[in-house]
Protein backbone atom coordinates (compact mmCIF):
# COMPACT_ATOMS: atom_id res chain seq x y z
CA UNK A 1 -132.06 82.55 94.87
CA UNK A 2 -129.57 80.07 95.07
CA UNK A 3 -126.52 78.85 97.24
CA UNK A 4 -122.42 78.62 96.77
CA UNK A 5 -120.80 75.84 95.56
CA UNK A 6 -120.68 73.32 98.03
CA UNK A 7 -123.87 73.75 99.82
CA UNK A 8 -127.61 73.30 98.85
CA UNK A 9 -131.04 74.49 99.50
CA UNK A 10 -132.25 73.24 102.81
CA UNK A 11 -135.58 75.87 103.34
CA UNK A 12 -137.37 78.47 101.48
CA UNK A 13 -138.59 81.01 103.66
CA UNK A 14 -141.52 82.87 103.88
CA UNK A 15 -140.08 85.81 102.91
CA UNK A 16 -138.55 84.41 99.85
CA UNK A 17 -135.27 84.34 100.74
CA UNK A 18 -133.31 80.73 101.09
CA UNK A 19 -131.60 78.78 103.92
CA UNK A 20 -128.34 76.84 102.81
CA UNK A 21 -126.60 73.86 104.28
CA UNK A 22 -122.97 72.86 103.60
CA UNK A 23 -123.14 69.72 101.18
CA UNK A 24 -120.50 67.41 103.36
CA UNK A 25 -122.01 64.07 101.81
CA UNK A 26 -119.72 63.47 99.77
CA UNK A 27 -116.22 61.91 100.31
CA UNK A 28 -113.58 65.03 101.49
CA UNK A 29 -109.58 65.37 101.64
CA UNK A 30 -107.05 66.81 102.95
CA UNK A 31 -104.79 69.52 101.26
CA UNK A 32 -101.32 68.95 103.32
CA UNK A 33 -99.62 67.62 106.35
CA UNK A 34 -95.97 68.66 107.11
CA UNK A 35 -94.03 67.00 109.42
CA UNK A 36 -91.72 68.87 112.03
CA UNK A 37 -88.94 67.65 113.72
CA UNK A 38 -88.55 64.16 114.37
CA UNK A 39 -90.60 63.06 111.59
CA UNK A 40 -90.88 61.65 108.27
CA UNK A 41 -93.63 61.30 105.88
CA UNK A 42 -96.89 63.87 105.48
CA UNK A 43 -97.90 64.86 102.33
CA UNK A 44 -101.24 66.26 100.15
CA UNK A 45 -102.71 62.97 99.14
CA UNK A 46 -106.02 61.59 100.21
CA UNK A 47 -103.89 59.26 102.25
CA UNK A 48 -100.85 60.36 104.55
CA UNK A 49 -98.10 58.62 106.58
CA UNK A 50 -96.55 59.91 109.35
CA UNK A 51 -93.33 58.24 111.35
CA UNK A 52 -90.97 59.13 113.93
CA UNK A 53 -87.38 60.11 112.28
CA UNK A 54 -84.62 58.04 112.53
CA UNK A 55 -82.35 60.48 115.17
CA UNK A 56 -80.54 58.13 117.49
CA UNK A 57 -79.58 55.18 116.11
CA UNK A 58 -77.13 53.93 117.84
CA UNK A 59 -75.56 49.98 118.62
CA UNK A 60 -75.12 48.32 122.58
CA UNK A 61 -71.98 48.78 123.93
CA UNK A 62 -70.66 46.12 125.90
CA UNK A 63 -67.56 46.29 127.94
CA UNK A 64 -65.50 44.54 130.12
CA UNK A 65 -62.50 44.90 132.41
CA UNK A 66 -61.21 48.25 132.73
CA UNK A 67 -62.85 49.67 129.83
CA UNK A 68 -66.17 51.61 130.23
CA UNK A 69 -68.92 54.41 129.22
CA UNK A 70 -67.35 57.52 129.54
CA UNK A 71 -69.64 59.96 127.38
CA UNK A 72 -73.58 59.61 126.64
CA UNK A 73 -74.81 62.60 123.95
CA UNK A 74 -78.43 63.22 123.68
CA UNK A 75 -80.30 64.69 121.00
CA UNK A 76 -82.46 68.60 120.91
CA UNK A 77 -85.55 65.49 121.81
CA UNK A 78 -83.35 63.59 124.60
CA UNK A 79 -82.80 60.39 122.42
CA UNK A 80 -79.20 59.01 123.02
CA UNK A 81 -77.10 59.36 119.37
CA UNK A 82 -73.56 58.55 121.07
CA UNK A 83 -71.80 56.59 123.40
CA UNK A 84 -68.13 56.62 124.38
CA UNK A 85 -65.83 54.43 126.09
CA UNK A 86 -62.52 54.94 127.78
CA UNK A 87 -60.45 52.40 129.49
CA UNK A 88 -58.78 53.07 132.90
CA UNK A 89 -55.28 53.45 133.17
CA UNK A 90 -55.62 53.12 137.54
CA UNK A 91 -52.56 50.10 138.19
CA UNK A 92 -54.46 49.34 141.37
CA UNK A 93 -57.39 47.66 138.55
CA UNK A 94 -56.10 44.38 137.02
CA UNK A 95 -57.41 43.85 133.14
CA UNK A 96 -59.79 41.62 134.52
CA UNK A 97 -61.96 44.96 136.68
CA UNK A 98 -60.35 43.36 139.81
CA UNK A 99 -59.20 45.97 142.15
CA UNK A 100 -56.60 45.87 145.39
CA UNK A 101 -57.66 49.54 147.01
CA UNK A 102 -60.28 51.53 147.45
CA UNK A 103 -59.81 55.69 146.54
CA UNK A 104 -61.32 58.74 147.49
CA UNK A 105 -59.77 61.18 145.25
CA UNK A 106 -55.83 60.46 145.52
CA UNK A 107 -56.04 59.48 148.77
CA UNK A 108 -56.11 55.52 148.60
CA UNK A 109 -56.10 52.29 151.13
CA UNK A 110 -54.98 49.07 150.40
CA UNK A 111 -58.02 46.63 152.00
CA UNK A 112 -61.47 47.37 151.35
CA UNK A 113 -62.03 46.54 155.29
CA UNK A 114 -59.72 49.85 155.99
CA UNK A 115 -61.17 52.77 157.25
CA UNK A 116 -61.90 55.05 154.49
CA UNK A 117 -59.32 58.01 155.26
CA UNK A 118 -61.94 60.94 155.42
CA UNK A 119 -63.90 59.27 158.85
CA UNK A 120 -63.65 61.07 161.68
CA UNK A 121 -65.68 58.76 163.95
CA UNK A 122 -66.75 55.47 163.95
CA UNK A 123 -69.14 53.06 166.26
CA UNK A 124 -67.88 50.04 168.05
CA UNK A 125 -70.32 47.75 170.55
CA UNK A 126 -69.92 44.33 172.23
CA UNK A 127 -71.93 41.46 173.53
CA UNK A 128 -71.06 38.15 175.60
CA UNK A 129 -73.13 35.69 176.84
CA UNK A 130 -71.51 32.60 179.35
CA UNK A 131 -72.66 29.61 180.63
CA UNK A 132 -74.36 30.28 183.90
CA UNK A 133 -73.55 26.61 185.20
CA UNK A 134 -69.81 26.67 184.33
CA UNK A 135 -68.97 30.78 184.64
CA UNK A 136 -70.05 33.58 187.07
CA UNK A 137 -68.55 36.68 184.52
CA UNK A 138 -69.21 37.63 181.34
CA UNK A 139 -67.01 40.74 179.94
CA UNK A 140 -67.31 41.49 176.58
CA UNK A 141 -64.78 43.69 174.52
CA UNK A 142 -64.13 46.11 172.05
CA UNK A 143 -61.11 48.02 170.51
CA UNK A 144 -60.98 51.45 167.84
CA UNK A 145 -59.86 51.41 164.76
CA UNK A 146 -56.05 52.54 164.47
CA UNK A 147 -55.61 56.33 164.81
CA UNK A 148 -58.84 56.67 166.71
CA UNK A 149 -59.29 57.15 170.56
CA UNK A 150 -62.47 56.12 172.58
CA UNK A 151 -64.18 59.41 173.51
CA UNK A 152 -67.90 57.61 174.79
CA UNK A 153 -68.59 53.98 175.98
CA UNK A 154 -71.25 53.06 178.28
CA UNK A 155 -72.61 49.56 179.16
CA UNK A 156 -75.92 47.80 179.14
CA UNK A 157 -75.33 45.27 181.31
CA UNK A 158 -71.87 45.13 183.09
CA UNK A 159 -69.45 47.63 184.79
CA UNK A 160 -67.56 49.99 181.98
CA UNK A 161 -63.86 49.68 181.64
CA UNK A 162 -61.31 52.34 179.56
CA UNK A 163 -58.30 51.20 178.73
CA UNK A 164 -56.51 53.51 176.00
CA UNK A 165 -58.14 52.42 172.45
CA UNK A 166 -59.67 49.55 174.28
CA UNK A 167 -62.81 49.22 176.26
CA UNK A 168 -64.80 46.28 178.23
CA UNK A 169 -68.06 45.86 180.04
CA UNK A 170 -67.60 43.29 183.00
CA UNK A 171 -70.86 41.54 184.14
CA UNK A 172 -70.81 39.39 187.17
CA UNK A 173 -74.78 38.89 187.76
CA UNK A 174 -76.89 38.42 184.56
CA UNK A 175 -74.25 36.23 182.76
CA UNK A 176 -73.77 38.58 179.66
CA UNK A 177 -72.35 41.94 179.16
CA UNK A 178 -73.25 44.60 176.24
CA UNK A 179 -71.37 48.20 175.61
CA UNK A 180 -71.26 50.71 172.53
CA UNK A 181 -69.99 53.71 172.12
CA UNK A 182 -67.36 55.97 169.94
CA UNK A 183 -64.61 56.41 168.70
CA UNK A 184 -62.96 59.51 167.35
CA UNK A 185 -60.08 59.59 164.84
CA UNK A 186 -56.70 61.98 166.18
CA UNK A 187 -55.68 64.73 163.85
CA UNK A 188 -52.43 65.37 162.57
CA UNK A 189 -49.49 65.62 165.26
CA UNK A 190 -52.50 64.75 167.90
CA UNK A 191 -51.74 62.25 170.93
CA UNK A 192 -53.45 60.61 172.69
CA UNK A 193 -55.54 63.22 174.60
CA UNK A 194 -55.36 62.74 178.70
CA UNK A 195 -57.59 60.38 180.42
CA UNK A 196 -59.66 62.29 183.46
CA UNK A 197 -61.30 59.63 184.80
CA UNK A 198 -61.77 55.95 184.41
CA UNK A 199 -64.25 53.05 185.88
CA UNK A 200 -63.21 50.67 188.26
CA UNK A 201 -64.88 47.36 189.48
CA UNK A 202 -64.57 44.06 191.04
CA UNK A 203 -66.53 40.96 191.91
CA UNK A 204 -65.88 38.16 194.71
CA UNK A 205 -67.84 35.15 195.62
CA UNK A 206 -67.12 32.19 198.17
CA UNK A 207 -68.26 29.17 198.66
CA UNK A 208 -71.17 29.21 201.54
CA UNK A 209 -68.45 27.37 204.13
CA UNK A 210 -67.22 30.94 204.34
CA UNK A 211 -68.41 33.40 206.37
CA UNK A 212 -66.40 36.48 204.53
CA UNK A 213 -65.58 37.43 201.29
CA UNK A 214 -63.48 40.91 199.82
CA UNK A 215 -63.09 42.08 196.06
CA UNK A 216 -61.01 44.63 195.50
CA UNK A 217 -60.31 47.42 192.81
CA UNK A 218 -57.22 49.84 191.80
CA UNK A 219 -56.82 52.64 190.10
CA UNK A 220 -54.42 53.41 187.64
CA UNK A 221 -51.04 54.90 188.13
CA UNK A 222 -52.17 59.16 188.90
CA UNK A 223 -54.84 58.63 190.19
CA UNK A 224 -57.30 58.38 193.18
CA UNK A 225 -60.53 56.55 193.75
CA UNK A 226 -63.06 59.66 193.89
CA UNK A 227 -66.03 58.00 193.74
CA UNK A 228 -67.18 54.16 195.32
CA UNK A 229 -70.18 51.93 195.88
CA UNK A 230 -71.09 48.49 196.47
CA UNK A 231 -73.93 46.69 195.29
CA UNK A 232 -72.77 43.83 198.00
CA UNK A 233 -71.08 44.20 200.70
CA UNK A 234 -69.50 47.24 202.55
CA UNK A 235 -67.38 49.44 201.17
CA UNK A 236 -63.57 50.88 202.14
CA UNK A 237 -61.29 53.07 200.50
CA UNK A 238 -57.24 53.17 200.86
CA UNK A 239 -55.55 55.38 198.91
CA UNK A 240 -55.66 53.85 195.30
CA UNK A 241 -57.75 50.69 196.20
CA UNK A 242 -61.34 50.35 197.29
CA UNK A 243 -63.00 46.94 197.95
CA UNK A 244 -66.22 45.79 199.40
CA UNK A 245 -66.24 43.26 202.36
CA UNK A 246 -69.34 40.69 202.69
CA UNK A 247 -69.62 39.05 205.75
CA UNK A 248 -72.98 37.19 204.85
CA UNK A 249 -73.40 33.19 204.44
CA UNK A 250 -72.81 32.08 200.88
CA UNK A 251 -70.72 35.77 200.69
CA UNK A 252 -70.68 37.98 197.60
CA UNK A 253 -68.83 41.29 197.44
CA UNK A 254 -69.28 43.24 193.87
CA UNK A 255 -68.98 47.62 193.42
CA UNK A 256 -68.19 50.15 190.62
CA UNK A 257 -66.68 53.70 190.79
CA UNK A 258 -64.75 56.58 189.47
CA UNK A 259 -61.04 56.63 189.88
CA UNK A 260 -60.11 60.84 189.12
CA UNK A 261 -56.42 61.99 187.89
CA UNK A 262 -54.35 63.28 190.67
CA UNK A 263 -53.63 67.27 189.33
């Protein structure tokens, strides 16, 4: 009995046949190594080297101005073999990368505080704060960007106010006034859509020598005072004009309300 090449004689059993073991103490090899894509090297030598290809060598690019990347190619293995640069031809861009506009698409304004031309609505707000020993009203303001129309505005502290693309809060108590609200932009051929309704206020105060004091309000030209309270004093209505009439010492007369278009 006797075993292959490579292996030897490990046990003779009883039945007179032989157990063999592979012979792997000796030094082994390798027969090849080929590389695939993306590397270099391999071989059938007892010693190999491998390495990773050469496929995107490429310099920096490093521009200035009005020149920059246009294209980036990648390779099958997503390493970058290629850039390209172009260099914008846009007048509004000096040489320099210095620009005078801002552009969506072709449609282009000429600050970049503008109002980019694709907003339809836009948020305004307003605070004031006065000196409670020198001033006894605070009224804060705030105004829409051009082509845009205040369609919501509510105050915080103060009375609300509506004039066209302008808006106010008037406080007369807590010595500041807040407001926000929106503004919508008009389409094309749009005017200025009709007011319904606006706010109206007032505030009076006397020195406490007096025994009286009356504020008064208005409405606007078409229309009526609908609605009418006073937070001091009593209130009266005539027509177009409401007031409130304190007759307390040290008086102070103050109301809000709703003056309503006249159909």
């Amino acid at each position: 009995m006797e075993c292959g090449a490579g292996y030897y004689i490990s046990k003779i059993n009883f039945d007179g046949t032989v157990t063999c073991v592979l012979n792997d103490s000796g030094s082994g090899g390798i027969e090849t190594i080929t590389t695939g894509g993306g590397l270099t090297g391999g071989g059938s030598t007892s010693t190999v080297n491998i390495s990773h290809a050469d496929t995107s060598s490429r310099s920096s690019v490093n521009n200035s101005g009005r020149t920059v990347i246009q294209d980036i190619t990648l390779d099958t293995y997503g390493h970058l073999t290629g850039l390209a640069s172009a260099t914008l031809s846009d007048t509004r861009c000096s040489s320099s990368g210095t620009c005078n506009q801002i552009c969506i698409g072709t449609d282009c304004i000429s600050s970049w505080s503008a109002v980019p031309q694709d907003l339809q609505s836009h948020l305004l707000s307003c605070y004031d704060k006065v000196d409670p020993a020198w001033y006894t009203t605070s009224t804060c303001y705030a105004s829409c960007a051009s082509d845009f129309v205040v369609t919501e505005w509510s105050c915080a502290y103060g009375y609300p106010n509506i004039s066209g693309t302008t808006v106010n809060c008037v406080d007369y108590s807590s010595y500041r006034s807040r407001g926000s609200g929106i503004c919508t932009r008009l389409g094309p051929g749009d005017s200025l859509p009709p007011v319904v309704t606006h706010p109206i206020s007032c505030y009076q105060t006397r020195d406490c020598i007096y025994s009286s004091v009356t504020c008064s309000a208005s409405c606007d030209s078409g229309f009526v005072v609908t609605d009418w309270s006073c937070t001091k004093g009593n209130p009266t209505i005539s027509g177009t004009t409401a007031r409130c009439v304190d007759y307390s010492s040290c008086p102070v007369a103050s109301g809000s309300g709703t003056c309503s278009r006249v159909s």
